[in-house]
N, C-alpha and C. Protein backbone atom coordinates (compact mmCIF):
# COMPACT_ATOMS: atom_id res chain seq x y z
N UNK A 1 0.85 -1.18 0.00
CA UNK A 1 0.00 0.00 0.00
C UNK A 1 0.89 1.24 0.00
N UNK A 2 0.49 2.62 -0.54
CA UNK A 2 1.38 3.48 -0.84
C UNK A 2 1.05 4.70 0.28
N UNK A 3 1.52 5.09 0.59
CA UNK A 3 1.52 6.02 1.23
C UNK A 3 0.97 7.63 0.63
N UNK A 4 -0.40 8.13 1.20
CA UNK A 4 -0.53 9.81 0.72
C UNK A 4 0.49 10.67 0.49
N UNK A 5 1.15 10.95 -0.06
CA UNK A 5 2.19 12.39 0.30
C UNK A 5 1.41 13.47 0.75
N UNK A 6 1.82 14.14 2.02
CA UNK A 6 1.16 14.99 2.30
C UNK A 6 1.09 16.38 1.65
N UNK A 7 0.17 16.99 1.75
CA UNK A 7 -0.13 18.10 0.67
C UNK A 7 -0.49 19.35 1.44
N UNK A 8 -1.16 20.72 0.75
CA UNK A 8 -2.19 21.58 1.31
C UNK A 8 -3.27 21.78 0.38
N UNK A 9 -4.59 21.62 0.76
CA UNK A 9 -5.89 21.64 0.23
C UNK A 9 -5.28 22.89 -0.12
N UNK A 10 -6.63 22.94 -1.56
CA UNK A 10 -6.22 24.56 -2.39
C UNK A 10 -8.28 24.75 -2.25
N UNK A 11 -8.45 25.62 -2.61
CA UNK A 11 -9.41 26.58 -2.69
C UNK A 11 -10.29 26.19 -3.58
N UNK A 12 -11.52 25.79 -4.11
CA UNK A 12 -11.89 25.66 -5.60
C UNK A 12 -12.04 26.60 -5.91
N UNK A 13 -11.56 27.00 -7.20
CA UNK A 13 -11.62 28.30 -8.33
C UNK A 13 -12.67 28.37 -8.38
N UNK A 14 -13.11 29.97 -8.13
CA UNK A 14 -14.49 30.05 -8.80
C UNK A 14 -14.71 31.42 -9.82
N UNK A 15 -15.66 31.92 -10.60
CA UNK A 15 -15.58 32.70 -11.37
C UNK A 15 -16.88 33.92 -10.70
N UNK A 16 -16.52 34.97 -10.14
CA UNK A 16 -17.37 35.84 -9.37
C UNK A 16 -18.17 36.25 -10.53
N UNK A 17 -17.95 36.74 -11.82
CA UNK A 17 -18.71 37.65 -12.32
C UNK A 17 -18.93 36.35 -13.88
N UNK A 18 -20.52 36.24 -14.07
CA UNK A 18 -20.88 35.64 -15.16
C UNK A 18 -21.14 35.98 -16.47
N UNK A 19 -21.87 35.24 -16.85
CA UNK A 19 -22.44 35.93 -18.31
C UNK A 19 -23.73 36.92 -18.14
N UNK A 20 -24.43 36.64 -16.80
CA UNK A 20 -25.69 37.52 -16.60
C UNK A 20 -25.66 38.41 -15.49
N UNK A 21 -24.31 38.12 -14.77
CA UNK A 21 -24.50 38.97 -13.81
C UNK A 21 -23.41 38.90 -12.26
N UNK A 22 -23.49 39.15 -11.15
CA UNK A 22 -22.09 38.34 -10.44
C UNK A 22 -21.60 39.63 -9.41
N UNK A 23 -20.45 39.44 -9.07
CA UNK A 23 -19.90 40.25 -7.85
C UNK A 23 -18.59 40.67 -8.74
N UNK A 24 -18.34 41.91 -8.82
CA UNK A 24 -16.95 42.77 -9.40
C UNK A 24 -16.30 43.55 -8.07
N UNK A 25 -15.26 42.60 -7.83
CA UNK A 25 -14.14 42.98 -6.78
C UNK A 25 -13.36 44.14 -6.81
N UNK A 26 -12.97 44.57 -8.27
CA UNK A 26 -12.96 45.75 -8.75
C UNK A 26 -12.86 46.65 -7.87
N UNK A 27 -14.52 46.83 -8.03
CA UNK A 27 -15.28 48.29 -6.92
C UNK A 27 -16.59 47.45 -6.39
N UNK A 28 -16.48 46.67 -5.97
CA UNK A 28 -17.17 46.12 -4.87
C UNK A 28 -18.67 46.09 -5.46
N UNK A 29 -18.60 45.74 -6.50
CA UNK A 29 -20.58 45.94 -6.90
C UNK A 29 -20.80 44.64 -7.22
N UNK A 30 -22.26 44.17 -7.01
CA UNK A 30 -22.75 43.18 -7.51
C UNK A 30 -24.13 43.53 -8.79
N UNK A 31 -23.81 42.99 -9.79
CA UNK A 31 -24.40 43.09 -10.90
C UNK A 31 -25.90 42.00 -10.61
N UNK A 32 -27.21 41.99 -10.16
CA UNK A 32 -27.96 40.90 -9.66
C UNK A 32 -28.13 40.35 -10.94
N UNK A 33 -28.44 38.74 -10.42
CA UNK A 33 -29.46 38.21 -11.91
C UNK A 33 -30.28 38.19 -12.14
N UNK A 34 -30.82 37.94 -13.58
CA UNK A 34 -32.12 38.50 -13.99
C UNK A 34 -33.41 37.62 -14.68
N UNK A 35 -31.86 36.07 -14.73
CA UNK A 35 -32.44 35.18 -15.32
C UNK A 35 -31.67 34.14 -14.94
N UNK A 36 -32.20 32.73 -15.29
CA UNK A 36 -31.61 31.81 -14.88
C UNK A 36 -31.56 30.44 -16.06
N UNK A 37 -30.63 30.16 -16.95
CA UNK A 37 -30.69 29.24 -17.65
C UNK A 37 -28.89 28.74 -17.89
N UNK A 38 -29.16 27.79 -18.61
CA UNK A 38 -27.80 27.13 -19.23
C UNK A 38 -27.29 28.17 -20.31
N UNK A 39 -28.22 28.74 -20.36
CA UNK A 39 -27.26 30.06 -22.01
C UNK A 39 -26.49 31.23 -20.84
N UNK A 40 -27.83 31.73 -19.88
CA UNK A 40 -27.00 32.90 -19.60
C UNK A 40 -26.67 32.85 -18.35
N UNK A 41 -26.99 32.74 -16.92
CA UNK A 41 -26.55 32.59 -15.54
C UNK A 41 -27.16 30.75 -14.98
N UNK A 42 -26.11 30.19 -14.99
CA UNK A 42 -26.55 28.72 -14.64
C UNK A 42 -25.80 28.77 -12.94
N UNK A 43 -26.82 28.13 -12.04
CA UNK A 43 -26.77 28.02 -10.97
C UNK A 43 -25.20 27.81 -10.44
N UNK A 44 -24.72 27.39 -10.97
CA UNK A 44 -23.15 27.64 -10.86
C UNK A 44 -22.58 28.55 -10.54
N UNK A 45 -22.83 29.40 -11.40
CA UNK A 45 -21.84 30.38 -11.85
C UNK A 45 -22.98 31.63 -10.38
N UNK A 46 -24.09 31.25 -10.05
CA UNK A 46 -24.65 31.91 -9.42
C UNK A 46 -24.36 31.83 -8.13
N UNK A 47 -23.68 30.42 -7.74
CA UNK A 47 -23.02 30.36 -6.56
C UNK A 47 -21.41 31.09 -6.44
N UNK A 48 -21.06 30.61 -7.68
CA UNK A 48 -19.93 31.45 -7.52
C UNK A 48 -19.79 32.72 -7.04
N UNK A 49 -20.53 33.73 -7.79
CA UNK A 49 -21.09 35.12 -7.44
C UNK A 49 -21.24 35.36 -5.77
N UNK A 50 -22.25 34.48 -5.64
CA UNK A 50 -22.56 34.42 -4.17
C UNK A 50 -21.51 34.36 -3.24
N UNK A 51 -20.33 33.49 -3.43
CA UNK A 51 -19.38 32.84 -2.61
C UNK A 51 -18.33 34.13 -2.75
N UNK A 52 -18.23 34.78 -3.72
CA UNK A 52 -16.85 35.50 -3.87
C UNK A 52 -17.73 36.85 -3.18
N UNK A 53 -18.86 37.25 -3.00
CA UNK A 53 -19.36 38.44 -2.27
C UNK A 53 -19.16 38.50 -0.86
N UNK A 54 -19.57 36.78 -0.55
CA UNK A 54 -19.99 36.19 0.96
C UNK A 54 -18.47 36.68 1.66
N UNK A 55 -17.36 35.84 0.54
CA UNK A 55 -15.71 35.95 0.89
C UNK A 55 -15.67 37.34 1.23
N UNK A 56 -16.02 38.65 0.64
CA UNK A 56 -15.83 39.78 0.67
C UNK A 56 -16.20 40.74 1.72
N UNK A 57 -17.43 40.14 2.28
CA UNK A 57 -18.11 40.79 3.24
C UNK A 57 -19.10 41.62 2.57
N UNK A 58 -19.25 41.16 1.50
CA UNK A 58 -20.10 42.44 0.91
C UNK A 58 -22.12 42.00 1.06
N UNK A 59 -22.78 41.09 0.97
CA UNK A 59 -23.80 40.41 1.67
C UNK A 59 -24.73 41.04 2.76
N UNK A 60 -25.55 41.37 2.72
CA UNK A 60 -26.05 41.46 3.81
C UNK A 60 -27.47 40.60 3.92
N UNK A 61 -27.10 39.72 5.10
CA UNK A 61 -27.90 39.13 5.52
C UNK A 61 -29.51 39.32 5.28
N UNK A 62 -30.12 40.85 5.50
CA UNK A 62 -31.39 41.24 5.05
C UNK A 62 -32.02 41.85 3.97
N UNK A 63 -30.97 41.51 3.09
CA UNK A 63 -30.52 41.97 1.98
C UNK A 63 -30.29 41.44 0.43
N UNK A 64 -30.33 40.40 0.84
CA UNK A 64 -29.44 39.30 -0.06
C UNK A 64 -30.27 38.85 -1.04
N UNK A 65 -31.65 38.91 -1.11
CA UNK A 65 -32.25 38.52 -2.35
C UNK A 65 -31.85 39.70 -3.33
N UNK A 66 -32.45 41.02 -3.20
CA UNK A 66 -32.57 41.90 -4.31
C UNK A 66 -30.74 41.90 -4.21
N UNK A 67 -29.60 42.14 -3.58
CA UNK A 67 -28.38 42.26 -3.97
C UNK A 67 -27.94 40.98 -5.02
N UNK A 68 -28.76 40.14 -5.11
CA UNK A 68 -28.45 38.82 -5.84
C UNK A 68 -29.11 38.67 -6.83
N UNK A 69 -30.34 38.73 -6.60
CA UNK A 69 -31.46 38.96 -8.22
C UNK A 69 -32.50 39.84 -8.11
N UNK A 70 -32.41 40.13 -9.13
CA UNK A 70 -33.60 41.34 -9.88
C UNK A 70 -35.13 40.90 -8.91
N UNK A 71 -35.53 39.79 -8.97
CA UNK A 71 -36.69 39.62 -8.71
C UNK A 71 -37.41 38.14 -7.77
N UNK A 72 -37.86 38.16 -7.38
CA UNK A 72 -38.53 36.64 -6.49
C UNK A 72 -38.72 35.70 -7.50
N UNK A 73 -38.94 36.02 -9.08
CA UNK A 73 -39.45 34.89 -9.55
C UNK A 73 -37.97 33.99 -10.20
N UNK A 74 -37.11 34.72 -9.89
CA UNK A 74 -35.43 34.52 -10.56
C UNK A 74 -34.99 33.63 -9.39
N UNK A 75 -35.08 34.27 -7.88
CA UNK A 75 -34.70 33.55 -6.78
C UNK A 75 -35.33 31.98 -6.90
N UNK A 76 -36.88 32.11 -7.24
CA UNK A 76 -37.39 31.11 -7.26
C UNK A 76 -36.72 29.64 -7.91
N UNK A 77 -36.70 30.37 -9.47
CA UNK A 77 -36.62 29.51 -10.39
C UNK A 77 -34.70 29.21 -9.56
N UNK A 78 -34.05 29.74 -9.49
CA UNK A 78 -32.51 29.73 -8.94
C UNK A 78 -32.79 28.30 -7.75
N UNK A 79 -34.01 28.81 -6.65
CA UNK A 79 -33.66 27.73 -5.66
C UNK A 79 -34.83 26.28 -6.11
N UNK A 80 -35.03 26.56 -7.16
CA UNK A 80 -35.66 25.08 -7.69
C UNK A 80 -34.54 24.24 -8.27
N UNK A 81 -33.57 25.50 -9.45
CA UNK A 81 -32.62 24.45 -10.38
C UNK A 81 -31.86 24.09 -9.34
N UNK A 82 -31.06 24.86 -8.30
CA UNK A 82 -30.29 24.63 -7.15
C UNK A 82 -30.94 23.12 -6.35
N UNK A 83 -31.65 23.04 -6.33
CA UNK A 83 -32.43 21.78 -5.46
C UNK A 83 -32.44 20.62 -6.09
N UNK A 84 -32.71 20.91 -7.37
CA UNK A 84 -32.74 19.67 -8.38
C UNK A 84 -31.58 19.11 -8.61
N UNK A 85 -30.81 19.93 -9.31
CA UNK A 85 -29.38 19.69 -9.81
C UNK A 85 -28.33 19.11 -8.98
N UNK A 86 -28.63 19.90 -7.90
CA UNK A 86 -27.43 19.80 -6.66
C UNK A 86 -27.69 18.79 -5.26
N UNK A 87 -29.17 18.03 -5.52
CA UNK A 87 -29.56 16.72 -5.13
C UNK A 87 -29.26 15.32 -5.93
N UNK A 88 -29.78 15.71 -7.39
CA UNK A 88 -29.33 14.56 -8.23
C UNK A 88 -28.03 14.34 -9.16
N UNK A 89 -27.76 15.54 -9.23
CA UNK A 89 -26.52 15.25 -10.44
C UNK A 89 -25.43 15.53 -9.46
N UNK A 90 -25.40 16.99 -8.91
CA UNK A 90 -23.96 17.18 -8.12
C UNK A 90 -23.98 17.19 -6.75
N UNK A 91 -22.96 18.31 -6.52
CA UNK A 91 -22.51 18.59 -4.57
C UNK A 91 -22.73 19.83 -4.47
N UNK A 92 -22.96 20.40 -3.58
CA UNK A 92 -22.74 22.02 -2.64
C UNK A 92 -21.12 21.84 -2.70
N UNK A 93 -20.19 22.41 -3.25
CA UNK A 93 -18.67 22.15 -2.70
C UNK A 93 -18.74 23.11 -1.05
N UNK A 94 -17.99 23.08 -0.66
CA UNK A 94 -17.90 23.83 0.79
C UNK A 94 -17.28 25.53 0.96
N UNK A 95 -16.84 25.28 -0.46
CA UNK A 95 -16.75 27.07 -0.42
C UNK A 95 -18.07 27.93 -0.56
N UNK A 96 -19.01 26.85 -1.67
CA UNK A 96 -20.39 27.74 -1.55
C UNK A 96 -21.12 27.23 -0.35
N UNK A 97 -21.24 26.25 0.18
CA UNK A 97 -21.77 25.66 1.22
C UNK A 97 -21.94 27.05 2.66
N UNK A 98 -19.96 27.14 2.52
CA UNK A 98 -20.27 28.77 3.98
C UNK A 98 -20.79 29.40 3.29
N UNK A 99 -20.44 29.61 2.10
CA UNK A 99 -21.12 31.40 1.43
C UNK A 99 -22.39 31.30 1.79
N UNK A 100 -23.49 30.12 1.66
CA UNK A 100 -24.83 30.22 1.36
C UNK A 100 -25.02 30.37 3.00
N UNK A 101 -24.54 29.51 4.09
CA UNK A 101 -25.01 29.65 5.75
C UNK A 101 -24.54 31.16 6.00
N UNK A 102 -23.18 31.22 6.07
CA UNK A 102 -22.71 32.87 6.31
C UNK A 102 -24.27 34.44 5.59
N UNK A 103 -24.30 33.79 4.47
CA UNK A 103 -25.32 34.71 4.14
C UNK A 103 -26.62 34.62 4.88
N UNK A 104 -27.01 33.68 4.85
CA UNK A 104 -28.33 33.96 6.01
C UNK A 104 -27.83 33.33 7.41
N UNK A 105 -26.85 33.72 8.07
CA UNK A 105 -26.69 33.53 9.03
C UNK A 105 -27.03 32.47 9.81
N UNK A 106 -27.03 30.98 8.96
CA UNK A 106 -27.52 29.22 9.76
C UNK A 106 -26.56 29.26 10.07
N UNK A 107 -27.02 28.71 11.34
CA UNK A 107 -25.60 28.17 12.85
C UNK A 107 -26.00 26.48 12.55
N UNK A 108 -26.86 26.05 12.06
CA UNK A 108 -26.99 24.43 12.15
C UNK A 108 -26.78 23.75 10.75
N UNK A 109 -25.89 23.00 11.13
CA UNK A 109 -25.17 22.61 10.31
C UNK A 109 -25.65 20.94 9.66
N UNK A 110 -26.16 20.13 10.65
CA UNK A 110 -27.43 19.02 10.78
C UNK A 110 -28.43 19.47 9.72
N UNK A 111 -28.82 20.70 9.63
CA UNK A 111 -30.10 20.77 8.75
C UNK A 111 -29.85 21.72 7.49
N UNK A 112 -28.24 21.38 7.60
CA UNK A 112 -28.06 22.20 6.08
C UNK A 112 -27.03 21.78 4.98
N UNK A 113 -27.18 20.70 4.74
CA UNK A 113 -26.79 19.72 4.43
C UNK A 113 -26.88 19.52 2.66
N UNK A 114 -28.23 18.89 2.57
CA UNK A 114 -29.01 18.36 1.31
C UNK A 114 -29.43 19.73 0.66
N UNK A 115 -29.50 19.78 -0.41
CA UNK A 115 -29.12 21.24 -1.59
C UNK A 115 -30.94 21.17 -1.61
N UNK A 116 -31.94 19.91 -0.78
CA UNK A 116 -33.49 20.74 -1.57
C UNK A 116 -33.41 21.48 0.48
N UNK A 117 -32.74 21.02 1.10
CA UNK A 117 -32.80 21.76 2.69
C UNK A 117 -32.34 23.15 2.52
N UNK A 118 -31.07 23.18 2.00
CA UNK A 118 -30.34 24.61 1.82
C UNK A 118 -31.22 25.36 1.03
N UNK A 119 -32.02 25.11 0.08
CA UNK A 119 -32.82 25.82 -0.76
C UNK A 119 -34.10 26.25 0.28
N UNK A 120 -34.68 25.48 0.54
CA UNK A 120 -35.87 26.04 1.64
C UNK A 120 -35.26 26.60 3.17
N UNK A 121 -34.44 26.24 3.83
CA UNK A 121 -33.65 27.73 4.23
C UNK A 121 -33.50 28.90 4.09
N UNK A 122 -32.80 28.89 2.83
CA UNK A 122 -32.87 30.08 1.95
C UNK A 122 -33.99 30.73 1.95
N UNK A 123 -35.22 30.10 1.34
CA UNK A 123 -36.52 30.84 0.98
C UNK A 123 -37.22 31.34 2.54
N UNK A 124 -36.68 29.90 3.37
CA UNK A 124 -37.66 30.42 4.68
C UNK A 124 -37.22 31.93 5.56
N UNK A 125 -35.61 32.01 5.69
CA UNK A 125 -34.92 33.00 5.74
C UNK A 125 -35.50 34.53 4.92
N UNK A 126 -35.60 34.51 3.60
CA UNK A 126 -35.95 35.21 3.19
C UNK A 126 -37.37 35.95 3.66
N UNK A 127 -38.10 34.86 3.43
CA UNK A 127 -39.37 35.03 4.26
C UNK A 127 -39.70 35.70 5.39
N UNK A 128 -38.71 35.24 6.33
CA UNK A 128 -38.50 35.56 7.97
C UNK A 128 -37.94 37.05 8.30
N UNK A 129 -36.92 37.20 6.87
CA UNK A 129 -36.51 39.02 7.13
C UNK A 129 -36.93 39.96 6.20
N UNK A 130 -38.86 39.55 5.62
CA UNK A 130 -39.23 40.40 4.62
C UNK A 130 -38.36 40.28 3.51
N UNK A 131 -37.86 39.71 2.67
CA UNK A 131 -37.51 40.28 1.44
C UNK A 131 -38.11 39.75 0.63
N UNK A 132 -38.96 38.86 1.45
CA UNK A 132 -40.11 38.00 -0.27
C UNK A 132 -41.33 38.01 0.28
């Protein structure tokens, strides 16, 4: 049997600013999205956004829908593909994983887990500080 060489974990790359919209480190603005598909902002690239703002401090907790998208029906459609996709096909990696708790401020970590939990979090959160 071979032995690990020991290493240091690296970061996963992510891309802050998309094709529809995103976080510019620049000068600190976030461009929200407006839409949500495989042509122009795919849930990906929407976490990314999210994660490189969250990294920044730029987020605010009561805040975070309209700083993120144009509208409730964008969030919507965002935490449906997010639920679907990221239950059956993929993972939450753990860089978006804090971005998404850090942003609405979940301390429990037991119930935030599964990408259709993190999604109704999200919405219930939203719910809970008026922004939907």
């Amino acid at each position: 049997m071979a032995i690990v060489k020991a290493y240091t974990p690296r970061l996963r790359d992510i891309k802050p600013m998309g094709k529809g919209g995103g976080y510019d480190a620049s000068n600190k603005t976030f461009t929200p999205f407006a839409e949500i598909s495989d042509e122009l902002s795919a849930v990906e690239e929407i976490l990314d956004a999210i994660a490189a703002a969250a990294e920044a401090g730029f987020l605010d907790s009561e805040k975070w829908v309209t700083q993120v998208f144009t509208t409730t029906d964008v969030l919507q459609k965002f935490l449906a593909d997010y639920a679907q996709s990221y239950t059956d096909i993929y993972r939450t990696h753990d860089r978006w994983w804090q971005a998404l708790g850090k942003m609405i401020e979940w301390p429990d970590e037991d119930s935030f887990v599964e990408a259709r939990d993190i999604a109704d979090k999200l919405w219930e959160q939203a719910q809970d500080t008026g922004q939907v």
